[in-house]
Protein backbone atom coordinates (compact mmCIF):
# COMPACT_ATOMS: atom_id res chain seq x y z
CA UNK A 1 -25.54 -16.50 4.54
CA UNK A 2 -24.50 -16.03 1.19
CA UNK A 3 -25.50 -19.08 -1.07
CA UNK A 4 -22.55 -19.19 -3.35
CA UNK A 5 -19.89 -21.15 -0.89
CA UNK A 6 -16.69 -19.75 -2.94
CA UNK A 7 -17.95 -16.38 -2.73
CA UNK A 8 -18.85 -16.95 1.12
CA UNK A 9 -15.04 -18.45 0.95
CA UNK A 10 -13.70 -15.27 -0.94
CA UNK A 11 -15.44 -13.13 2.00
CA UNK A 12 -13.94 -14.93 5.12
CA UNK A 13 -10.81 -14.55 3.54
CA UNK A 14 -11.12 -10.99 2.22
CA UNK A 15 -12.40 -10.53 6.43
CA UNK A 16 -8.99 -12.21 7.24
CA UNK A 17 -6.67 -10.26 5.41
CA UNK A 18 -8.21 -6.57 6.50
CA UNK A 19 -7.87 -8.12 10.36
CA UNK A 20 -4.46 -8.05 9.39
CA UNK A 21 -3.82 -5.12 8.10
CA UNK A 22 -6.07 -3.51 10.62
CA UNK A 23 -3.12 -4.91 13.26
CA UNK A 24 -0.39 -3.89 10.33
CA UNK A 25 1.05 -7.06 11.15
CA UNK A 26 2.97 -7.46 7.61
CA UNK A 27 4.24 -3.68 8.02
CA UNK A 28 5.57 -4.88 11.66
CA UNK A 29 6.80 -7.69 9.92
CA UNK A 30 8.74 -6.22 7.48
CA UNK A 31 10.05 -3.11 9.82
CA UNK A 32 7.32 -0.28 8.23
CA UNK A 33 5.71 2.07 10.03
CA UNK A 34 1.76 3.34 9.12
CA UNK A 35 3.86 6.32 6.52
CA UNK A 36 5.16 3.41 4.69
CA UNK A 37 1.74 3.97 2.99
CA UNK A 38 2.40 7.19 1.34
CA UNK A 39 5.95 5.56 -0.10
CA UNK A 40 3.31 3.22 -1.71
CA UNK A 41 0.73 6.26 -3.09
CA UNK A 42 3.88 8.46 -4.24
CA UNK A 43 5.42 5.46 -6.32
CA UNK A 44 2.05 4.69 -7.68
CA UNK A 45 0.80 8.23 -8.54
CA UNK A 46 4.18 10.17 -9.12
CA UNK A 47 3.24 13.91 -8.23
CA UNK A 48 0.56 13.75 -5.75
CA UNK A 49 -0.57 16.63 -2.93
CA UNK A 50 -1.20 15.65 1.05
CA UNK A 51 -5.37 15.44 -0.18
CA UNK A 52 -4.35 12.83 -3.08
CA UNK A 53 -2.69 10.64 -0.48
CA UNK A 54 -5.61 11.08 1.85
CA UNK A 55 -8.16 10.13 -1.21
CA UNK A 56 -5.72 7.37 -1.86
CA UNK A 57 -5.74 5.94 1.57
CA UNK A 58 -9.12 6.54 2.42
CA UNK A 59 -8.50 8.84 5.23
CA UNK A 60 -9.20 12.42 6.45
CA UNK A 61 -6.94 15.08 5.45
CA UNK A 62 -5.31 15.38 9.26
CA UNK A 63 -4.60 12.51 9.35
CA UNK A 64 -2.53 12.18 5.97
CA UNK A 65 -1.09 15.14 6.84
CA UNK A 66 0.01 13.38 9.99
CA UNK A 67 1.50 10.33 7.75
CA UNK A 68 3.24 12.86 5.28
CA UNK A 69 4.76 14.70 8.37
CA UNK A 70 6.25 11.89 9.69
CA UNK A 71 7.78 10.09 6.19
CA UNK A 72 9.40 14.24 5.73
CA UNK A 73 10.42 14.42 9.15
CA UNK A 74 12.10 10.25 8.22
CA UNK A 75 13.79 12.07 5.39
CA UNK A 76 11.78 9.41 2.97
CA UNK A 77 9.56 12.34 1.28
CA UNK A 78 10.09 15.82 0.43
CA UNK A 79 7.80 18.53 -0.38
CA UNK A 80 8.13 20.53 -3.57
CA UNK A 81 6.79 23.60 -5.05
CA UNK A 82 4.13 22.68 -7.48
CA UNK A 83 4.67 24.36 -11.21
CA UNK A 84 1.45 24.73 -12.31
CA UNK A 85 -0.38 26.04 -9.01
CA UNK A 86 2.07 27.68 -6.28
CA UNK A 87 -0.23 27.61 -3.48
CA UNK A 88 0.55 23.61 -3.82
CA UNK A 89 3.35 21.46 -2.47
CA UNK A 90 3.62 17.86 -4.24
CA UNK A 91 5.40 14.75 -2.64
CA UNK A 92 8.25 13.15 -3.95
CA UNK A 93 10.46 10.08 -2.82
CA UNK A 94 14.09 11.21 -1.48
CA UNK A 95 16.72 8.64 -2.09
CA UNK A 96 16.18 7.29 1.36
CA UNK A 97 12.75 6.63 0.27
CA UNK A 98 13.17 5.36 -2.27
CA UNK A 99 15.74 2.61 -0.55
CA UNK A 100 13.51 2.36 2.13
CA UNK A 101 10.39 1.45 -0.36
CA UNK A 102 12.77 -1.13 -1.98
CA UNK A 103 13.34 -2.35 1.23
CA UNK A 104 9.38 -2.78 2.18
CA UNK A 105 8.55 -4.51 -1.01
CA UNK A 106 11.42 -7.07 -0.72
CA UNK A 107 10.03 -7.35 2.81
CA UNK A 108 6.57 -8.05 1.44
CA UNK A 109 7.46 -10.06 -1.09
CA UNK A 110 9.68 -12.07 0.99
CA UNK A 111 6.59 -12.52 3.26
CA UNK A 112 4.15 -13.56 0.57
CA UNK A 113 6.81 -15.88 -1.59
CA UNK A 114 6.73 -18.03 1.65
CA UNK A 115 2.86 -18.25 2.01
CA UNK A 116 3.14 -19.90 -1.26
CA UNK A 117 6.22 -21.79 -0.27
CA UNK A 118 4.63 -24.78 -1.20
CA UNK A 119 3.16 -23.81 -4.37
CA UNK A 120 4.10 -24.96 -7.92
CA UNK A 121 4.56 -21.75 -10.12
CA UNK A 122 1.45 -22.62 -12.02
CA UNK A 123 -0.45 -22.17 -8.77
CA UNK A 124 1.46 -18.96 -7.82
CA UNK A 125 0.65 -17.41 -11.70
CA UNK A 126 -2.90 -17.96 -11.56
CA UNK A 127 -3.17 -16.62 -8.20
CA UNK A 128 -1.69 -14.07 -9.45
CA UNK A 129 -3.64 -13.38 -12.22
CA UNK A 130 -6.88 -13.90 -10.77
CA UNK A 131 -5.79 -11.91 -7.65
CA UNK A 132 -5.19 -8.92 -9.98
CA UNK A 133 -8.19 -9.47 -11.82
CA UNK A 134 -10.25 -9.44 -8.88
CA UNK A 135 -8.68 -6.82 -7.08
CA UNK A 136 -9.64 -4.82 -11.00
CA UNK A 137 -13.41 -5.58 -10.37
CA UNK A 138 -13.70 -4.50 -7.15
CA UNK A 139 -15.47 -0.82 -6.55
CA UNK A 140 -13.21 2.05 -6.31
């Protein structure tokens, strides 16, 4: 055991949240499905390719190409001709993606603005800020 208890604290509760998104139970929440996650890697990277989202997720190439198939097949994501190599399709957001990302972070935030229900907004900004700093430090 660890001898630092907030870092042993910081653990259990790093081990509780990736139970939970192992059982996606904040994308069931909210109403989005497992390609919900390549709304989230096209909004953050722009232009991206089927491997970028699979680097970006952290899984094999089939199966982002699974997860891109199905948000194209939802209408949420397009494939487009890349300029500079034509061998290359890039992603982009239709406008039903794009609503239905608006959607999923309202959903989320909804979610996480009442685990912190009971929070004064000093407490929710440092959390905050410390969350972000932390999630900075960790390894890619």
């Amino acid at each position: 055991m660890y001898k630092d208890k907030e870092i042993a604290a910081i653990e259990r509760a790093m081990v509780a949240i990736r139970r939970r998104q192992r059982r996606r139970a904040l994308g069931k929440r909210v109403g989005a499905a497992p390609h919900f996650d390549v709304l989230d890697v096209i909004e953050e990277s722009g232009s991206v390719s089927v491997s970028g989202v699979a680097e970006a997720l952290s899984v094999d190439q089939p199966r982002a190409s699974r997860l891109v198939t199905a948000a194209v097949e939802e209408g949420l994501v397009r494939r487009v001709a890349d300029q500079a190599d034509g061998r290359r399709a890039l992603l982009e957001l239709t406008d039903a993606g794009r609503q239905a990302l608006e959607a999923a972070h309202a959903g989320r935030q909804a979610v996480f603005a009442e685990a912190v229900s009971g929070w004064t907004e000093e407490e929710r900004a440092s959390f905050a800020r410390l969350l972000t700093r932390f999630v900075e430090g960790l390894p890619g």
